[in-house]
N, C-alpha and C. Protein backbone atom coordinates (compact mmCIF):
# COMPACT_ATOMS: atom_id res chain seq x y z
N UNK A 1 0.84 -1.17 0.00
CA UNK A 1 0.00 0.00 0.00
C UNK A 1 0.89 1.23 0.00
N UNK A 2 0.17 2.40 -0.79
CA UNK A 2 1.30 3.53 -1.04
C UNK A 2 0.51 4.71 -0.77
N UNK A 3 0.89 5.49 -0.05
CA UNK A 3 -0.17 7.16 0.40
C UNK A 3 1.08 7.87 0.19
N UNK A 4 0.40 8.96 -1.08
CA UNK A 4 1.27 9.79 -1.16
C UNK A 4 0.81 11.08 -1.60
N UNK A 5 1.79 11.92 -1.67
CA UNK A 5 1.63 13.58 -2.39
C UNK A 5 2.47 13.90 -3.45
N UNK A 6 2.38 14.50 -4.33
CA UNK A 6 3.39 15.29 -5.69
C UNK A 6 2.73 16.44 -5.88
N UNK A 7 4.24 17.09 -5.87
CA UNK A 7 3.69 18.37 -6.43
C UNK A 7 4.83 18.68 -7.65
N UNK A 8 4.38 18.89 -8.21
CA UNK A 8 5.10 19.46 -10.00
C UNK A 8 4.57 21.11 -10.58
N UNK A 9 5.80 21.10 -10.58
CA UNK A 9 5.51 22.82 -11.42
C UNK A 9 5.29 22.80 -12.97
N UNK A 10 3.92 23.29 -12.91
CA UNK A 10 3.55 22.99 -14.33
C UNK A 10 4.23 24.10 -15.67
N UNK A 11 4.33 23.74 -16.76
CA UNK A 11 5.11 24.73 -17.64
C UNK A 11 4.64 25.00 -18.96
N UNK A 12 4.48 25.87 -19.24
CA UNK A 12 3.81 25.89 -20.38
C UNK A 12 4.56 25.46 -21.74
N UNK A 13 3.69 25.19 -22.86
CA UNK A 13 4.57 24.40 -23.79
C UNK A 13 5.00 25.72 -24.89
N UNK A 14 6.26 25.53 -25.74
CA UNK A 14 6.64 26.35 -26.15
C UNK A 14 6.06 26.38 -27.59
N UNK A 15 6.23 27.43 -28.55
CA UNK A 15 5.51 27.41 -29.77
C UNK A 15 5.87 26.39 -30.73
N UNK A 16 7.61 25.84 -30.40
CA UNK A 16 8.14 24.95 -31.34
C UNK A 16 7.29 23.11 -30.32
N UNK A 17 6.37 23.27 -29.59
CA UNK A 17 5.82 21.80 -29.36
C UNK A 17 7.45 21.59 -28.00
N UNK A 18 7.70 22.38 -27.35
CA UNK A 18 8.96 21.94 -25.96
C UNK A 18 8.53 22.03 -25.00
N UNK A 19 8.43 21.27 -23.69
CA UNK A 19 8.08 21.74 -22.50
C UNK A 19 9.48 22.04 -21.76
N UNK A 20 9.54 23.11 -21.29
CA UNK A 20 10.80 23.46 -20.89
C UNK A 20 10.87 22.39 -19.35
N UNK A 21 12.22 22.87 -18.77
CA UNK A 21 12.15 21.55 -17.40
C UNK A 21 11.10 21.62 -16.62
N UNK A 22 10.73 20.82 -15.87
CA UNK A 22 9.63 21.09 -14.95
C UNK A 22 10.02 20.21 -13.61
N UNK A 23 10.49 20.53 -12.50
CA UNK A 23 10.85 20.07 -11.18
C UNK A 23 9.44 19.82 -10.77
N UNK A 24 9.72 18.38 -9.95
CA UNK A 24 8.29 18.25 -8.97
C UNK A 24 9.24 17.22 -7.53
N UNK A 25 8.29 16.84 -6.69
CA UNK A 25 8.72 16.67 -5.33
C UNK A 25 7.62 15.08 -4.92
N UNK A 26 8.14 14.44 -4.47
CA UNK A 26 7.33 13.59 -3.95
C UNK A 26 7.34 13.18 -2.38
N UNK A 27 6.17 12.81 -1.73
CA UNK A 27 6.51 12.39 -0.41
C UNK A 27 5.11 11.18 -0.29
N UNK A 28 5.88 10.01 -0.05
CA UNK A 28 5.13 8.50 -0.04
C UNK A 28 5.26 8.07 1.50
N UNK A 29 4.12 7.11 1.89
CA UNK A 29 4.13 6.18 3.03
C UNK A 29 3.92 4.85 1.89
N UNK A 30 5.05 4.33 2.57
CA UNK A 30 4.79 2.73 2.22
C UNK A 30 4.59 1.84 3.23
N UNK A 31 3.38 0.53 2.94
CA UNK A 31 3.60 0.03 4.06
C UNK A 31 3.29 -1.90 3.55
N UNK A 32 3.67 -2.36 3.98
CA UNK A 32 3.29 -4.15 3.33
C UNK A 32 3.95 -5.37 4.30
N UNK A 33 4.16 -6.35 3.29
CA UNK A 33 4.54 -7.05 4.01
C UNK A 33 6.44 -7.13 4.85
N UNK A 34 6.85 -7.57 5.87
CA UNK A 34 7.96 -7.41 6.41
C UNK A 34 9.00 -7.79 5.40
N UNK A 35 8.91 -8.51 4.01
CA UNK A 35 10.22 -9.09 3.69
C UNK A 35 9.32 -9.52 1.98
N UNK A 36 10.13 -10.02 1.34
CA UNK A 36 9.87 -10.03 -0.08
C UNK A 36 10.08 -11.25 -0.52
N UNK A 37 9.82 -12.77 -0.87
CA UNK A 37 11.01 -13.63 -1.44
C UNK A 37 10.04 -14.24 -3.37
N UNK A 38 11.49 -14.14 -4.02
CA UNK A 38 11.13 -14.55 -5.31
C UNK A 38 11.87 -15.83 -5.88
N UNK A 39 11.45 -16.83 -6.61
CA UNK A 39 12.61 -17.71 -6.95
C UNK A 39 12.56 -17.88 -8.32
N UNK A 40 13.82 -17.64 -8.56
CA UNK A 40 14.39 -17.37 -10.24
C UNK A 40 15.04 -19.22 -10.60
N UNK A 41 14.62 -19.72 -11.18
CA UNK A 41 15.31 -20.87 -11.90
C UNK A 41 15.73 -21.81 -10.36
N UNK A 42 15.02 -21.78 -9.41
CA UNK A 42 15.29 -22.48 -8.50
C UNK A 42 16.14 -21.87 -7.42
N UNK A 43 16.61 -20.58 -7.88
CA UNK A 43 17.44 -19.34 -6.92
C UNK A 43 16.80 -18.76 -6.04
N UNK A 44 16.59 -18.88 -4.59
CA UNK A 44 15.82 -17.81 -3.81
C UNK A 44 16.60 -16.82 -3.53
N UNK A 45 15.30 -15.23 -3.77
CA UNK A 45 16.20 -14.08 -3.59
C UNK A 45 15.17 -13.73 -2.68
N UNK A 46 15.58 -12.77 -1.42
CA UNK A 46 14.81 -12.63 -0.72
C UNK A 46 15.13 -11.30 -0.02
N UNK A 47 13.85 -10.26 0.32
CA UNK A 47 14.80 -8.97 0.77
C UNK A 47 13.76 -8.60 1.83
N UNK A 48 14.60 -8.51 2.90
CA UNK A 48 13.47 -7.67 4.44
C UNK A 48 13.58 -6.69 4.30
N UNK A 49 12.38 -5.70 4.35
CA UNK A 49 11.88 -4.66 4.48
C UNK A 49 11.16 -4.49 5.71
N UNK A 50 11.37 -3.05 6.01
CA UNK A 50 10.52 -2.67 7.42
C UNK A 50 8.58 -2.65 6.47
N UNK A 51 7.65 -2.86 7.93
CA UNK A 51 6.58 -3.27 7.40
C UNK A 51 6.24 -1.56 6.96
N UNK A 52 7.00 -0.67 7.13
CA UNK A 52 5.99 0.36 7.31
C UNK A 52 7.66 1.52 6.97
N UNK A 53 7.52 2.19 5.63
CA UNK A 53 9.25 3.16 5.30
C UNK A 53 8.62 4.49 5.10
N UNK A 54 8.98 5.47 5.20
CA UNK A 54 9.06 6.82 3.94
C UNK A 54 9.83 7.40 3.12
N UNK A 55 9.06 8.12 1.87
CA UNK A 55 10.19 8.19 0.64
C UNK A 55 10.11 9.22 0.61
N UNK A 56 11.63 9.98 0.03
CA UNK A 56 11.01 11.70 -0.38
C UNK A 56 11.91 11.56 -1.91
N UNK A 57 11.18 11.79 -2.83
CA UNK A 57 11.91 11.94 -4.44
C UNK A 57 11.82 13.28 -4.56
N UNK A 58 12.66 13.81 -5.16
CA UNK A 58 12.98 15.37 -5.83
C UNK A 58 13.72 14.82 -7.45
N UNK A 59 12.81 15.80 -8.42
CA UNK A 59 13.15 15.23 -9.67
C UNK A 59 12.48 16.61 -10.90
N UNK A 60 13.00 16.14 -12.03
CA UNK A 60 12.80 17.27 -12.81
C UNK A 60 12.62 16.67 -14.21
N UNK A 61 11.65 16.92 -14.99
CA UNK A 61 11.17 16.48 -16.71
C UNK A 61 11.37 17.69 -17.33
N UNK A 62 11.45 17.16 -18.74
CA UNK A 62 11.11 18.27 -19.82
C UNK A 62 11.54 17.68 -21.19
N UNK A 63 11.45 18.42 -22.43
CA UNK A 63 12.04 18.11 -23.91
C UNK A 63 13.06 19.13 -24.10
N UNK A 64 13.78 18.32 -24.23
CA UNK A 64 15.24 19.08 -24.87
C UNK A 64 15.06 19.03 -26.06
N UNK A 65 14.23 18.63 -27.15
CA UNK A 65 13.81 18.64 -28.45
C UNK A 65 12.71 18.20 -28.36
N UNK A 66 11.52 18.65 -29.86
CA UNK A 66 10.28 18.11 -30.14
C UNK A 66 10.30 16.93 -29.53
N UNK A 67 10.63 16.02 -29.66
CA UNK A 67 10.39 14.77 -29.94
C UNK A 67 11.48 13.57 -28.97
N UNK A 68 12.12 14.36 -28.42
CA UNK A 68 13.14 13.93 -26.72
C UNK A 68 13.13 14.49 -25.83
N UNK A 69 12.76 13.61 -24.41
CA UNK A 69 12.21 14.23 -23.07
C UNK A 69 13.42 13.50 -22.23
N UNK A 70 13.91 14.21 -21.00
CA UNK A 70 14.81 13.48 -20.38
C UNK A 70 14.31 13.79 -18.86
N UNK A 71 14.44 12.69 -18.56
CA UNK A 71 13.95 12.82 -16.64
C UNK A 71 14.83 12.42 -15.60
N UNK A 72 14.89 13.06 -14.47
CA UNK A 72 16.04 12.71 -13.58
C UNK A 72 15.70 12.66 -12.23
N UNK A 73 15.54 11.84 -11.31
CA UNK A 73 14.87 11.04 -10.12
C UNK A 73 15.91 10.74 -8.97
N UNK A 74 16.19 11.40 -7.95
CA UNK A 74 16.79 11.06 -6.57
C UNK A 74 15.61 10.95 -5.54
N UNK A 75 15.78 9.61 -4.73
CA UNK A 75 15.24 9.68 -3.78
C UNK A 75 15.79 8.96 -2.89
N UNK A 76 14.73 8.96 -1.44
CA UNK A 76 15.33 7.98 -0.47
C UNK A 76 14.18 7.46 0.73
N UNK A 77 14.45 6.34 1.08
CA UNK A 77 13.67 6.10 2.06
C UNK A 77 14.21 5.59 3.19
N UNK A 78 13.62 5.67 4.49
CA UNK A 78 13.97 5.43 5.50
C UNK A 78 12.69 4.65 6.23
N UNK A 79 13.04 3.45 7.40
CA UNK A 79 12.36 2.77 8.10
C UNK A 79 12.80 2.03 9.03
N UNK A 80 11.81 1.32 9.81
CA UNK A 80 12.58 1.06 11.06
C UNK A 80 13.21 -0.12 10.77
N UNK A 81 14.27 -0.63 11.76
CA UNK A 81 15.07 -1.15 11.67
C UNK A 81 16.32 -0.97 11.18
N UNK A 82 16.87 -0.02 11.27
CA UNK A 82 17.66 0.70 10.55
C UNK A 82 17.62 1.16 9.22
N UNK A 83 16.58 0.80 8.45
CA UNK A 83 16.15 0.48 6.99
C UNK A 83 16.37 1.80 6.21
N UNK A 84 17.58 2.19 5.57
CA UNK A 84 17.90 3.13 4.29
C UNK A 84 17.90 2.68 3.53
N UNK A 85 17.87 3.51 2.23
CA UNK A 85 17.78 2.99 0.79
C UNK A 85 17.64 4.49 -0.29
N UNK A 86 19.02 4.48 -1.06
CA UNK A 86 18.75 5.38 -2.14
C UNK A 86 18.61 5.07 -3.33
N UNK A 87 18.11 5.87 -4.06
CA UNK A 87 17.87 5.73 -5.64
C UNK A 87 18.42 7.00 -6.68
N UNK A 88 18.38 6.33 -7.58
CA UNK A 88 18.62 7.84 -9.15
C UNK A 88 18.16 7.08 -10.09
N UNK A 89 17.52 7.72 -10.94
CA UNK A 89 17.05 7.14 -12.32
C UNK A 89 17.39 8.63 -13.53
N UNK A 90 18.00 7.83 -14.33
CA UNK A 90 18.13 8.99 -15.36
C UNK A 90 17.47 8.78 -16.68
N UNK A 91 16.68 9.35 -17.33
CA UNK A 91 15.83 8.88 -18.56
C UNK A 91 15.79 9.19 -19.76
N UNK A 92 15.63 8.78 -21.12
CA UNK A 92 15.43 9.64 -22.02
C UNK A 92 14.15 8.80 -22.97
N UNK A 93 13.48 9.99 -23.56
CA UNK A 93 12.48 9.10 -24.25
C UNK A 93 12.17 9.42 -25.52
N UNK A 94 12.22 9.06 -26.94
CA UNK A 94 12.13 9.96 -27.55
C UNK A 94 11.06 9.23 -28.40
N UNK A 95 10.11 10.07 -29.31
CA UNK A 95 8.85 9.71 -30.03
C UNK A 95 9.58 9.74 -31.19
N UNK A 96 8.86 8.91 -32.07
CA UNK A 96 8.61 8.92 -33.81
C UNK A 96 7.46 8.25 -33.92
């Protein structure tokens, strides 16, 4: 289960079809089961998680051309049990 908020600054689009960058913010409660397990080809992988973390992402979109958008994602969460965890995602997407 996931309760959350975003907020994104909206931008208007430019005459050539660009949305210039647009920063937004996230803040999540996660909450589920204590631990995770999957088995790949007879491999158990298995990962404990606190039943209950929070995330905060700070991140920013836009088109650097018509037709290519690039996105960039830091976040982190924290929970009990000592439970940290960071992330980055970097993106690009482009249409035809």
């Amino acid at each position: 289960t996931r309760v959350g908020l975003r907020w994104e600054q909206t931008a208007a689009t430019l005459a050539d079809g660009v949305t210039p960058l647009q920063p937004f913010a996230e803040l999540n409660w996660w909450h589920g089961p204590g631990s995770h397990r999957m088995v790949f080809d007879g491999d158990v992988v298995t990962e404990a998680l606190p039943a209950n973390r929070g995330e905060l992402r700070l991140g920013a979109r836009g088109d650097v051309a018509k037709d290519v958008s690039v996105w960039l994602t830091l976040g982190a969460e924290i929970g009990g049990q000592d439970y940290v965890r960071g992330s980055a995602q970097v993106g690009v997407k482009t249409r035809w």
